[in-house]
PDB file of N, CA and C in Angstrom:
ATOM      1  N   UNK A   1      64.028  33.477   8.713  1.00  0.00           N
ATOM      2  CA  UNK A   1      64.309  32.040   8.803  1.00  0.00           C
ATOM      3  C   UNK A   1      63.065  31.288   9.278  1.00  0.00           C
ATOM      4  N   UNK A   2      62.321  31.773  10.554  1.00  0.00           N
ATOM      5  CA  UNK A   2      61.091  31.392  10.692  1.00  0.00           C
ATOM      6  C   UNK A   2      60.170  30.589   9.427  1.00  0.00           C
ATOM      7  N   UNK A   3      59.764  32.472   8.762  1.00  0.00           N
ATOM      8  CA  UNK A   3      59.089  32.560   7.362  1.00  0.00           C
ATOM      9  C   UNK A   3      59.717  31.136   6.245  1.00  0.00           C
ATOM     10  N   UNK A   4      60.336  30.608   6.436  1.00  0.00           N
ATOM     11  CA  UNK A   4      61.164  29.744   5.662  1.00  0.00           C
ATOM     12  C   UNK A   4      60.737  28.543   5.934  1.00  0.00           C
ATOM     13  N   UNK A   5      60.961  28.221   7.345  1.00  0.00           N
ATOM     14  CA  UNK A   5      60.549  26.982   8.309  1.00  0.00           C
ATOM     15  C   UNK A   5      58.865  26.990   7.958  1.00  0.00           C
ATOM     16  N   UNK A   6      57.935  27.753   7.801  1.00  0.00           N
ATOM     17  CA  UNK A   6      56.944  27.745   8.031  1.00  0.00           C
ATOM     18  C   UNK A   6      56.234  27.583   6.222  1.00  0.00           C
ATOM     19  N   UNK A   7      57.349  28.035   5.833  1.00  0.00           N
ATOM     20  CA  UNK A   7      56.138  27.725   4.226  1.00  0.00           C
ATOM     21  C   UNK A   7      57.360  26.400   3.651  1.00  0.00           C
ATOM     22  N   UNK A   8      58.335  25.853   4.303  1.00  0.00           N
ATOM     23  CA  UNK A   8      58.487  24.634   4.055  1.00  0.00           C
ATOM     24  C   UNK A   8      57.944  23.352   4.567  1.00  0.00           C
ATOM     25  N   UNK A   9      57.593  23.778   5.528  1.00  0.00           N
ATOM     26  CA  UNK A   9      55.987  22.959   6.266  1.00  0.00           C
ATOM     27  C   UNK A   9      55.055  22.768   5.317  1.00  0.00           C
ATOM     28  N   UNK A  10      55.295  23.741   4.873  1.00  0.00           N
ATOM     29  CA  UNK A  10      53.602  23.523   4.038  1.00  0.00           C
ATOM     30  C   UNK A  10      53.978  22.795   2.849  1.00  0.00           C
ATOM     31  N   UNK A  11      55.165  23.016   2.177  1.00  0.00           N
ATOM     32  CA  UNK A  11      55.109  22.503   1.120  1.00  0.00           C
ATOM     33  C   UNK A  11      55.085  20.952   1.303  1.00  0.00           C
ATOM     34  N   UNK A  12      55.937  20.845   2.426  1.00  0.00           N
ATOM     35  CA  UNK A  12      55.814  19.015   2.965  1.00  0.00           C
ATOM     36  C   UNK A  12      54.410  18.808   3.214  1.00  0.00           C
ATOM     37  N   UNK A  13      53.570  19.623   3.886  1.00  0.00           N
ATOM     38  CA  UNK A  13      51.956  19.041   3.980  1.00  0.00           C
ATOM     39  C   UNK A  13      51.280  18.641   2.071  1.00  0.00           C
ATOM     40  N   UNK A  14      51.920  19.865   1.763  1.00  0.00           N
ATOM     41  CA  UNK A  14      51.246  19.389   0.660  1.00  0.00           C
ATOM     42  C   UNK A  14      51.667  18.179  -0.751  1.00  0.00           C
ATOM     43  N   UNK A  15      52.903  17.807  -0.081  1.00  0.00           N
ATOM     44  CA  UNK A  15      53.327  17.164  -0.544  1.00  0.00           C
ATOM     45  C   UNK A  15      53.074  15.797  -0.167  1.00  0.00           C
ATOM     46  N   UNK A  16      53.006  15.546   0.943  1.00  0.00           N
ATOM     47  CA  UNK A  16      52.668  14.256   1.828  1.00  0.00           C
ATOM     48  C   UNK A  16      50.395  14.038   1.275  1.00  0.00           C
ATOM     49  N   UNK A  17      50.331  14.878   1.264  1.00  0.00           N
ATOM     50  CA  UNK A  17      49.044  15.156   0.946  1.00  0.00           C
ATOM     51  C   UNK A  17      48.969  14.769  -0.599  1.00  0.00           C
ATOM     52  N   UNK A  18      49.826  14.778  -1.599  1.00  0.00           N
ATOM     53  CA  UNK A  18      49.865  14.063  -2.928  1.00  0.00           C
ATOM     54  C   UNK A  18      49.938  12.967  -3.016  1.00  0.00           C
ATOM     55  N   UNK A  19      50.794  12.077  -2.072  1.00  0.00           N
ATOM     56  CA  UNK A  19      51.524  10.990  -1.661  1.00  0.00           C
ATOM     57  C   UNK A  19      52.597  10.920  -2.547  1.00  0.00           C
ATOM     58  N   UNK A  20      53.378  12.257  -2.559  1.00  0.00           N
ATOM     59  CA  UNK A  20      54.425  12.296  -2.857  1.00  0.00           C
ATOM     60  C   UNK A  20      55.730  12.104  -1.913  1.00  0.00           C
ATOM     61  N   UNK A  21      55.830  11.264  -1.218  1.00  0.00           N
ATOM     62  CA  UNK A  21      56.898  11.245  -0.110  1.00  0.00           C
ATOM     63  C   UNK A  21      58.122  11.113   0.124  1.00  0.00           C
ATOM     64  N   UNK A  22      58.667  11.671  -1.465  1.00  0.00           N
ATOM     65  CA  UNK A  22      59.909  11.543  -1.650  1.00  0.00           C
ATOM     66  C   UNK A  22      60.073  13.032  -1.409  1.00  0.00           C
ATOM     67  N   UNK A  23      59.258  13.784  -2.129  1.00  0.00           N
ATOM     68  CA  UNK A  23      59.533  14.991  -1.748  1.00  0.00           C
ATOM     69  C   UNK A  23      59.345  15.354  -0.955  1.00  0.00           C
ATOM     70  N   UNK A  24      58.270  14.787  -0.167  1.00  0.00           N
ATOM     71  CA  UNK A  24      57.881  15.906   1.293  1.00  0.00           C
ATOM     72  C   UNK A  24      59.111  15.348   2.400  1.00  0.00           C
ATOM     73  N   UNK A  25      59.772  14.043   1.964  1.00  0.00           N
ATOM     74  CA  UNK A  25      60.650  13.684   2.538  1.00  0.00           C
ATOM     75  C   UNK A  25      62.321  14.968   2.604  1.00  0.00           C
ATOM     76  N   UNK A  26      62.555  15.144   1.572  1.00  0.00           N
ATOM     77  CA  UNK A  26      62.959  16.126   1.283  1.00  0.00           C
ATOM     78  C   UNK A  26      63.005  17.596   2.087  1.00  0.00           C
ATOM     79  N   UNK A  27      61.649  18.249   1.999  1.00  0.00           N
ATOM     80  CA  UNK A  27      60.985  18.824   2.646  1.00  0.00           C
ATOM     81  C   UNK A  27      61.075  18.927   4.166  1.00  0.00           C
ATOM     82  N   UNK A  28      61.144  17.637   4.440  1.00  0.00           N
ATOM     83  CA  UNK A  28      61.669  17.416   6.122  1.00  0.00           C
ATOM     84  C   UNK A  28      62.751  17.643   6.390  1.00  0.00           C
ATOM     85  N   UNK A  29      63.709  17.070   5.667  1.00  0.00           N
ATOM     86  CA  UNK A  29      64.991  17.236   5.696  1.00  0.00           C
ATOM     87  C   UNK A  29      65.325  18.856   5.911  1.00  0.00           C
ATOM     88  N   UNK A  30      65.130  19.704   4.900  1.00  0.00           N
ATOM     89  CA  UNK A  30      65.359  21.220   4.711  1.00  0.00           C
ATOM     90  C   UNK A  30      64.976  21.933   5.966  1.00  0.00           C
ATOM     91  N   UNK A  31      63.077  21.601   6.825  1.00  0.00           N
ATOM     92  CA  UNK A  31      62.757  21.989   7.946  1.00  0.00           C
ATOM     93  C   UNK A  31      63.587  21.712   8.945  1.00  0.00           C
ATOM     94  N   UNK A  32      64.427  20.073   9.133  1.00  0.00           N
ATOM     95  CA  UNK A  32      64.941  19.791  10.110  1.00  0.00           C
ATOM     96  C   UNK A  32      66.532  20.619  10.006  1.00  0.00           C
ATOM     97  N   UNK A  33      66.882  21.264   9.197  1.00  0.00           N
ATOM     98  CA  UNK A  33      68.347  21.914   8.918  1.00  0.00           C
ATOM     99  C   UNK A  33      67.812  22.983   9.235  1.00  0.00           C
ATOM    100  N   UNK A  34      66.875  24.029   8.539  1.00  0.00           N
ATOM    101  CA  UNK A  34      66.429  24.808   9.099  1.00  0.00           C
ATOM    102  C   UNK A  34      66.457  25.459  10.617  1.00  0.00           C
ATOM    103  N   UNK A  35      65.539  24.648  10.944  1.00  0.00           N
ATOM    104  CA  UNK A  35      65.224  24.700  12.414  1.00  0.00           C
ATOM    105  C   UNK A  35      66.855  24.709  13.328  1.00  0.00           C
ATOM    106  N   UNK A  36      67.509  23.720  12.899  1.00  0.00           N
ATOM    107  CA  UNK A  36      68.913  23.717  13.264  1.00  0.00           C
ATOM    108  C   UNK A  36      69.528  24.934  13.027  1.00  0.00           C
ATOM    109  N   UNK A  37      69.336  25.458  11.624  1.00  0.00           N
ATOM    110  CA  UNK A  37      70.268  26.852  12.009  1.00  0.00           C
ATOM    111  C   UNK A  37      69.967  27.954  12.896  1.00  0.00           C
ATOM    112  N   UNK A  38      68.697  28.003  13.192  1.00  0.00           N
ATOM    113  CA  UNK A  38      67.665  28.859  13.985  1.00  0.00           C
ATOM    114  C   UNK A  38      67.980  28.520  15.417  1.00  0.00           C
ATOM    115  N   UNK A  39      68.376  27.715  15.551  1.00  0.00           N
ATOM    116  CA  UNK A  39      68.738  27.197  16.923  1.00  0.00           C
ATOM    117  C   UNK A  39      70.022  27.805  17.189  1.00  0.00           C
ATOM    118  N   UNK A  40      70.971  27.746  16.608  1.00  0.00           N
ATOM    119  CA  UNK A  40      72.632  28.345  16.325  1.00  0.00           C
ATOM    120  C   UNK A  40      72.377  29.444  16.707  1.00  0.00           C
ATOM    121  N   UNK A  41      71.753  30.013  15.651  1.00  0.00           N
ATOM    122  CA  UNK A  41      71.584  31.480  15.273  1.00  0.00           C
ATOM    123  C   UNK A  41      71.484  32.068  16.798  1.00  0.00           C
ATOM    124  N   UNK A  42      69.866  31.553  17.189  1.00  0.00           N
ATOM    125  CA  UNK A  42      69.661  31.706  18.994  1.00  0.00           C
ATOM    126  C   UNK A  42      69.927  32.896  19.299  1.00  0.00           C
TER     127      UNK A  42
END
């Protein structure tokens, strides 16, 4: 789940880095659920 959190980071860097910010918006979204289940999980 980490591994997940961490190359969806990136894809938002590299997305925000296109000035694509719908997607990296996106992207945030998925990290911020992410991170949430990782927290549960605990």
């Amino acid at each position: 789940l980490e591994r997940m959190i961490e190359e969806t980071e990136l894809k938002m860097r590299e997305a925000a880095k296109e000035l694509d910010f719908i997607t990296a918006a996106q992207y945030r979204d998925e990290v911020f659920a992410l991170k949430k289940r990782l927290k549960e999980a605990g």
